[in-house]
Protein backbone atom coordinates (compact mmCIF):
# COMPACT_ATOMS: atom_id res chain seq x y z
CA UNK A 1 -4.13 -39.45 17.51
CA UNK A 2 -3.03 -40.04 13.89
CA UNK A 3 -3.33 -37.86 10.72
CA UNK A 4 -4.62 -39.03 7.38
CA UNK A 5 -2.51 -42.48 6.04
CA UNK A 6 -1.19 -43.36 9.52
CA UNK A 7 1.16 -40.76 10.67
CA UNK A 8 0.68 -40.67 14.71
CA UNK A 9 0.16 -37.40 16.56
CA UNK A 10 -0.29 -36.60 20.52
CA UNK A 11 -3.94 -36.99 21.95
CA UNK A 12 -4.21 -37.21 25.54
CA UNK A 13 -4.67 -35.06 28.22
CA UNK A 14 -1.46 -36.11 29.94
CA UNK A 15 0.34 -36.16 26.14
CA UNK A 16 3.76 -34.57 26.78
CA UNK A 17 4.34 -30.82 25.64
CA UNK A 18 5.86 -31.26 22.14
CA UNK A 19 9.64 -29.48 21.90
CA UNK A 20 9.85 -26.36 20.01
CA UNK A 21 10.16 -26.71 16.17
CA UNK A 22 13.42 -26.73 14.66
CA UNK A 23 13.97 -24.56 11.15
CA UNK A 24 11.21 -22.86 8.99
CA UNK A 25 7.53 -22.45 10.43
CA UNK A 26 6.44 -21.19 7.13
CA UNK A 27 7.96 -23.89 5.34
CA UNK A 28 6.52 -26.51 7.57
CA UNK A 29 2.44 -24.77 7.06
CA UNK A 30 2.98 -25.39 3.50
CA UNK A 31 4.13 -28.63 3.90
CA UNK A 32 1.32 -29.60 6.53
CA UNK A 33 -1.15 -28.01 4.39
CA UNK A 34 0.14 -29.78 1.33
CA UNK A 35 0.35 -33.44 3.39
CA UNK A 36 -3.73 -32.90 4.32
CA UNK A 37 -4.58 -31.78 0.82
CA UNK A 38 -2.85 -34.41 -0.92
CA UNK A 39 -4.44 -36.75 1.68
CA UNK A 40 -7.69 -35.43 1.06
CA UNK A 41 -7.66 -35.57 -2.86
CA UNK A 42 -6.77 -39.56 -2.53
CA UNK A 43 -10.28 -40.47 -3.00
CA UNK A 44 -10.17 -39.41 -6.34
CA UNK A 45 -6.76 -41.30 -6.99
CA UNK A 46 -8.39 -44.30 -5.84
CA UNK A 47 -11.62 -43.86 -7.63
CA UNK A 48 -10.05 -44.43 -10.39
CA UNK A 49 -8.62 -47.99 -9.62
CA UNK A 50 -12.05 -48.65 -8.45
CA UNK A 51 -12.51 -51.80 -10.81
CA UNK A 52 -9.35 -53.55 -9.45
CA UNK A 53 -9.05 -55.58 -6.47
CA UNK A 54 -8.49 -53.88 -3.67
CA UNK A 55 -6.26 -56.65 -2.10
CA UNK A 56 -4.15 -55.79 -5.13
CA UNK A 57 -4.00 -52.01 -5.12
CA UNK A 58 -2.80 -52.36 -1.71
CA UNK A 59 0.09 -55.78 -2.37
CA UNK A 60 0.97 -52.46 -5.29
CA UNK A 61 1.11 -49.76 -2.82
CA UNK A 62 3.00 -51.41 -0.48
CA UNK A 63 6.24 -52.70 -3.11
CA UNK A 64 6.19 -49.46 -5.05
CA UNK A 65 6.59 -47.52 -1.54
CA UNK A 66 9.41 -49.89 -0.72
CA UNK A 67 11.24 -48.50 -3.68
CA UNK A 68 10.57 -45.07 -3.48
CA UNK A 69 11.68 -45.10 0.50
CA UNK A 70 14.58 -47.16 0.19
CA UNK A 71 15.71 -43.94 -2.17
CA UNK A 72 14.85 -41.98 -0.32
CA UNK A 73 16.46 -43.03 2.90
CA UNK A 74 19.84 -44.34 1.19
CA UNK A 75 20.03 -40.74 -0.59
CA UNK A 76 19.92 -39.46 3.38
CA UNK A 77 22.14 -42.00 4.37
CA UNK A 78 19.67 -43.42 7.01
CA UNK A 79 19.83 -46.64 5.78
CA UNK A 80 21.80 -47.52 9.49
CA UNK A 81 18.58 -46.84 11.16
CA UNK A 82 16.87 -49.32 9.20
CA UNK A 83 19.42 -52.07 10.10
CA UNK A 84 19.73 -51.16 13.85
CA UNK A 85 15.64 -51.66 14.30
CA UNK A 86 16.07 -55.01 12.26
CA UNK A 87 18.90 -56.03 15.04
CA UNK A 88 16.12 -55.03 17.58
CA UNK A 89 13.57 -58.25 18.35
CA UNK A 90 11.26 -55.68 20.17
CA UNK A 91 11.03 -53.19 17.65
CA UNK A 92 11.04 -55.74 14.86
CA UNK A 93 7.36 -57.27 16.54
CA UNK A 94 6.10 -53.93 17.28
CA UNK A 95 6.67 -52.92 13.89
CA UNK A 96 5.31 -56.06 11.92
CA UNK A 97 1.82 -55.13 14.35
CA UNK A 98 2.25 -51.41 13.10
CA UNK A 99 2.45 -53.29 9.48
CA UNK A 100 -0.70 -54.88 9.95
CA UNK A 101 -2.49 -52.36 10.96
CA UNK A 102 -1.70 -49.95 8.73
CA UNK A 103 -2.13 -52.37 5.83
CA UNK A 104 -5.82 -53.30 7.56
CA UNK A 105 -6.68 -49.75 7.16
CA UNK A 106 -5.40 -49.10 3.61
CA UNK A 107 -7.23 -51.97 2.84
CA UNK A 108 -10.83 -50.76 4.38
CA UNK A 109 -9.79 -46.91 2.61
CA UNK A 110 -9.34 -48.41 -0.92
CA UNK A 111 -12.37 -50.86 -0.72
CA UNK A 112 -14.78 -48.18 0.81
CA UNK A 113 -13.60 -45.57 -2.27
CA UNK A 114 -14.43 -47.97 -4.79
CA UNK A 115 -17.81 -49.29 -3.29
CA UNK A 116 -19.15 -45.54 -3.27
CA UNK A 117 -18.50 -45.51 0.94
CA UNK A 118 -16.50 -42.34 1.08
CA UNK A 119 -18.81 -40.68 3.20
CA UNK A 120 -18.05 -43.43 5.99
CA UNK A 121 -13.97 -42.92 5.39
CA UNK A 122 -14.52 -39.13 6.23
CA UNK A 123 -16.63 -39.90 9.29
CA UNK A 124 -14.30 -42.39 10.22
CA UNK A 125 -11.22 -40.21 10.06
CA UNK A 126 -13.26 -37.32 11.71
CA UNK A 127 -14.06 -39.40 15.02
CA UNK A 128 -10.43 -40.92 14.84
CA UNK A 129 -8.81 -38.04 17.61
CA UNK A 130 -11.56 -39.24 19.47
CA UNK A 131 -11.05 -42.99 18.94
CA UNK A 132 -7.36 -42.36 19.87
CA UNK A 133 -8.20 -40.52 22.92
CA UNK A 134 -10.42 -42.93 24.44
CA UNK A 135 -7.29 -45.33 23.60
CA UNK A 136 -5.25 -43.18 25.95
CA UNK A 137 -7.40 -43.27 28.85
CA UNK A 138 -7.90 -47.10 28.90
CA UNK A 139 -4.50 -48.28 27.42
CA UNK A 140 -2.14 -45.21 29.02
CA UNK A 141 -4.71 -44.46 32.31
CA UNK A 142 -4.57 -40.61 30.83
CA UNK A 143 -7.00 -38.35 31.88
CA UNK A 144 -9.65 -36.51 29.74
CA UNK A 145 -10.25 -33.06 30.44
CA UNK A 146 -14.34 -31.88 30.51
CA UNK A 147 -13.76 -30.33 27.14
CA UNK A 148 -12.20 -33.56 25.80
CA UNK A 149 -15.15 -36.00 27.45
CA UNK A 150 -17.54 -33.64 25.84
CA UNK A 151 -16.14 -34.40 22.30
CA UNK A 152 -16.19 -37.75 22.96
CA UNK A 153 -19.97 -38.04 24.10
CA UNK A 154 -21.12 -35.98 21.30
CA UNK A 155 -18.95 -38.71 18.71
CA UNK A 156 -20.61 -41.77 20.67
CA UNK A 157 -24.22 -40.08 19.91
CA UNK A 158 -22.76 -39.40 16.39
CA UNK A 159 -22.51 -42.82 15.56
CA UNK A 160 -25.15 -43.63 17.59
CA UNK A 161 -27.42 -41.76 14.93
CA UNK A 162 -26.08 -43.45 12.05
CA UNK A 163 -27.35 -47.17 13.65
CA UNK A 164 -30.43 -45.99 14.32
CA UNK A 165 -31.25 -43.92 11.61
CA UNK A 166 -29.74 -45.64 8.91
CA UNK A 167 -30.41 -48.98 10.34
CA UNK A 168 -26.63 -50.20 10.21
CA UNK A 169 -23.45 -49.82 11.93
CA UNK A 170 -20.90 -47.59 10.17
CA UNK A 171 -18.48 -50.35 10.53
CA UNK A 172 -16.29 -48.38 7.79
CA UNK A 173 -15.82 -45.42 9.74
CA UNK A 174 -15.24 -47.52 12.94
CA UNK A 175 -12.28 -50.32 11.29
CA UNK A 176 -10.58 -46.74 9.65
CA UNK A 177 -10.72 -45.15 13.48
CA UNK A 178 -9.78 -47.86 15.51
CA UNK A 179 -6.63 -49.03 12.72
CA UNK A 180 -5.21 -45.60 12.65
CA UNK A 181 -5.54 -44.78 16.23
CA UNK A 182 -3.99 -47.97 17.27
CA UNK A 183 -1.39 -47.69 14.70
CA UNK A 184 -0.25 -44.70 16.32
CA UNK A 185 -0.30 -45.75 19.29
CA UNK A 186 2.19 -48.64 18.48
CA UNK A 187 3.99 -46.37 16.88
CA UNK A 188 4.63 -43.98 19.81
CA UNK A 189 6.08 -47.15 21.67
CA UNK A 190 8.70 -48.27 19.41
CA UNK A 191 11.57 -45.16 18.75
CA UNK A 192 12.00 -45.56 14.74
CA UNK A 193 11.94 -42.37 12.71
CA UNK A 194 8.82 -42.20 10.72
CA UNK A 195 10.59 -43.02 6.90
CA UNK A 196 12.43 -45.82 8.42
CA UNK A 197 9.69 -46.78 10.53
CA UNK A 198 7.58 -46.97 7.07
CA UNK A 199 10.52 -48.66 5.32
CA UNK A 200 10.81 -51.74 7.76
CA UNK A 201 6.64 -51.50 7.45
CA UNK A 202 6.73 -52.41 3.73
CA UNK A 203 9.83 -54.57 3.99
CA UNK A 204 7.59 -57.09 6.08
CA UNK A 205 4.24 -56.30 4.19
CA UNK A 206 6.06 -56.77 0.81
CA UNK A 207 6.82 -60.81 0.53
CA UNK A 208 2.76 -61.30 0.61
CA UNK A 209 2.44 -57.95 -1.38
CA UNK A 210 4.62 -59.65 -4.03
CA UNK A 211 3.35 -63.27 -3.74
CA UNK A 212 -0.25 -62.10 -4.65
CA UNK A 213 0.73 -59.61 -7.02
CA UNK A 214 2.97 -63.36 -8.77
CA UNK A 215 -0.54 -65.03 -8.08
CA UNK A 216 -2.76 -62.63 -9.72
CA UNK A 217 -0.39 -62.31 -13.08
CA UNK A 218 -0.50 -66.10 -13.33
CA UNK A 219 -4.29 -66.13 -13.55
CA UNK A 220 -5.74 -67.20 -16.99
CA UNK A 221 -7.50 -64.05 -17.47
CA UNK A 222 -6.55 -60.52 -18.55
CA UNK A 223 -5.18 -58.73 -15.35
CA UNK A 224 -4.42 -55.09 -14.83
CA UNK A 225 -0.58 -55.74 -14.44
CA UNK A 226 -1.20 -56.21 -18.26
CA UNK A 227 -2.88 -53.05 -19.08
CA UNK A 228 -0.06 -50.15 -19.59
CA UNK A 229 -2.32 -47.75 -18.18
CA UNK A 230 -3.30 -49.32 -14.80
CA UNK A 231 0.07 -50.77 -14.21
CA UNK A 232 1.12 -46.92 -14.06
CA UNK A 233 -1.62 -45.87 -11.85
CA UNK A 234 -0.99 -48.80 -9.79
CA UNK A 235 2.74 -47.48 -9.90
CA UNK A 236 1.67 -44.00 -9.05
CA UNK A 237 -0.01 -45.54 -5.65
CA UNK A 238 3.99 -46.09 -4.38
CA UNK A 239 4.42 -42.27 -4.60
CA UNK A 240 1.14 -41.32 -3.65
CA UNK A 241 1.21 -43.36 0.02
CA UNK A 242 5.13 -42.22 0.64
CA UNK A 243 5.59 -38.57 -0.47
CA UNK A 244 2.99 -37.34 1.90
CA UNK A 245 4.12 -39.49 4.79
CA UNK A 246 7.63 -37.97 4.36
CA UNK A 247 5.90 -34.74 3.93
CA UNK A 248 4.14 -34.72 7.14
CA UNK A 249 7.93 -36.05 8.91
CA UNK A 250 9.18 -32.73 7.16
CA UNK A 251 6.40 -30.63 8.73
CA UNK A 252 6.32 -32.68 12.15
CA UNK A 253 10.24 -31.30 12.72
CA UNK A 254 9.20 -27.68 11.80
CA UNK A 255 5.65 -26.77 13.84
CA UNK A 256 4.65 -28.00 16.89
CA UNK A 257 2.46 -30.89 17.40
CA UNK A 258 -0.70 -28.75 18.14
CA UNK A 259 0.07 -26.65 15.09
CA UNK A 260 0.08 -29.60 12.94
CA UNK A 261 -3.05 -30.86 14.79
CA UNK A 262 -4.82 -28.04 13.25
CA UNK A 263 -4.38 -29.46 10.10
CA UNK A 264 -5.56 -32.57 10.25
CA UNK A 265 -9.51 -32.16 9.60
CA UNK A 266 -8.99 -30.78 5.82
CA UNK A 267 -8.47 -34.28 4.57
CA UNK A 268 -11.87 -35.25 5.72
CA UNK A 269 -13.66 -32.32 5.03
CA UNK A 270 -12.24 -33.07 1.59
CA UNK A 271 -13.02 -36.41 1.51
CA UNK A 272 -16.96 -35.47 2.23
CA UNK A 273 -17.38 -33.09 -0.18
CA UNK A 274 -15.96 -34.81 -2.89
CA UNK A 275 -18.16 -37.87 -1.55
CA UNK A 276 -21.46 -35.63 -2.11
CA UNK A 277 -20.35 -33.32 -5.30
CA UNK A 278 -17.97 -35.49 -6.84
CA UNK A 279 -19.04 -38.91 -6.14
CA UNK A 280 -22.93 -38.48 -5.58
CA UNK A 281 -23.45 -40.22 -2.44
CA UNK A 282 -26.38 -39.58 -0.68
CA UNK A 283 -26.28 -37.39 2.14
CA UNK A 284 -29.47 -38.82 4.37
CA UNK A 285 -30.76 -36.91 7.28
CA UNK A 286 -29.40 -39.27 9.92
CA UNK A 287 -25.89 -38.98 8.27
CA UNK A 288 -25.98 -35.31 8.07
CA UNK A 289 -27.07 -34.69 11.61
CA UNK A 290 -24.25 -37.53 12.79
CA UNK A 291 -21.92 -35.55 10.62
CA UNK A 292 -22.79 -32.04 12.12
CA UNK A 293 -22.36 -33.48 16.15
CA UNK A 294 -19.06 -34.84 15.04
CA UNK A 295 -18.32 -31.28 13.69
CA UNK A 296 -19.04 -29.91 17.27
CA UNK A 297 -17.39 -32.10 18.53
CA UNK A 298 -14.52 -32.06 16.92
CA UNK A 299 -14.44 -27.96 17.26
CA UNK A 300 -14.82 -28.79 21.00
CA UNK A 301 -11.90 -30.95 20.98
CA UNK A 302 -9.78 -28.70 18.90
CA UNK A 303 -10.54 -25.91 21.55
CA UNK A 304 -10.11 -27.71 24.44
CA UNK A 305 -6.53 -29.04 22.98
CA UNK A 306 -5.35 -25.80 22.38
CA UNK A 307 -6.40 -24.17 25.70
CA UNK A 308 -4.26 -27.02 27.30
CA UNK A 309 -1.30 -26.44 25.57
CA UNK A 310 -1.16 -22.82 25.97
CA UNK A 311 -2.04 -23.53 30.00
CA UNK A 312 1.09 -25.97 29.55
């Protein structure tokens, strides 16, 4: 499955056993802890570039991470990496799909926090291990465990609810599942570290990033680029998409997968309670009882991981 902002994790039954964490455990908690927090606070980032166009926020994103990686990586001297995936054809198309998707589902995130939809991102990310599982079994011919075909039942009813009840599918939730947990899975087939892997990303996402960025600043009318303040929060958005990514790589070589995997539902959990006491959205009775079978479910999944790691 994948974490908050596209980083992949294992889901699977048949997932291999992660290796044993390198370095310092309690450095790598903080640093998962911090990752999901940050992650979860992003609505509120976003909320307030909520009257600028999303395609924008996202062609901003995507060249100010480009800068702050490339520093990044050249101050590590892993700028080699880079060039040996761009020598690679294979990992060069796997990587502009990975691109894609992950720009799809920035795209959907960023739209959905300024259109008052935040409830639907924190469903969506909350039935995402799910998504990625069922992904598994049909893509990788994995087998689900009872626990794990429990959880996913109980998410199918889940969103089941929200057609019938609300009278609508919660297409938001289901574009942010199905874009992360296929951008994970691409990602687990192409060998690319994850801050090079996001590097090459925004290399091939940043020509049209930077064409409509040119396009919008030769419009007639008054455009954010020209208003001090929003050009900085639209600056911030660089920092704010890559220093939790290289966060979670920090924390990924310190814990084990499963440990990390334990983080992952704060940023959700965030994201729905700043949807209802921050934001006001209203929490209907359909939407509350979808939301509390995806919490089983999800504490059904988390248990049935667990046990099959430690029987591993």
């Amino acid at each position: 499955m994948t974490s908050l902002e596209g980083a992949p994790l294992v889901a699977g039954a048949n997932a291999p056993r992660p290796s044993r964490p390198q370095g310092n455990v309690r450095m790598g908690v903080v640093a998962a802890f911090s990752v999901y927090s940050i992650w979860g606070f992003l609505p509120l980032f976003f909320k307030l570039l909520e009257d600028i166009d999303p395609v924008l926020v996202v062609a901003s994103r995507i060249v100010f991470s480009l800068f702050l990686v490339a520093i990044v990586l050249a101050a590590r001297r892993k700028m080699d990496e880079v060039a040996a995936a761009f020598r690679d054809r294979r990992v060069l198309i796997t990587l502009t799909v990975s691109a894609v998707l992950v720009a799809a589902n920035w795209l959907v995130f960023i739209w959905a926090v300024a259109n008052e939809k935040v409830l639907d991102v924190s469903f969506g990310y909350f039935i995402n291990p799910m998504v990625s599982v069922l992904i598994g079994l049909i893509l990788l011919g994995e087998d689900l465990s009872p626990t794990q075909w429990v959880a996913v039942s109980l998410a199918a009813i889940a969103v089941a609810i929200q057609v019938v009840g609300l009278g609508s599918l919660p297409w938001i939730a289901i574009l942010l599942a199905l874009t992360f947990a296929f951008y994970g899975y691409v990602r687990k087939t192409v060998n690319v570290g994850s801050a090079a892997g996001l590097m090459i990303e925004t290399i091939i996402l940043t020509p049209p990033a930077l064409l409509y960025i040119g396009w919008t600043m030769l419009a007639p009318a008054p455009h954010p680029m020209s208003d001090p303040s929003m050009l900085l929060l639209l600056a911030l958005s660089g920092p704010a998409t890559a220093v939790p990514l290289m966060l979670f790589a920090f924390a990924a070589r310190q814990l084990r997968l499963s440990t990390i995997g334990m983080f992952q539902y704060i940023a959700p959990s965030m994201g729905f309670l700043l949807a209802v006491f921050a934001f006001g959205e209203p929490l209907q009775l359909p939407r509350l009882v979808s939301f509390a079978l995806i919490w089983i479910s999800v504490a059904i999944f988390t248990a049935g991981s667990l046990r099959t790691r430690i029987a591993r």
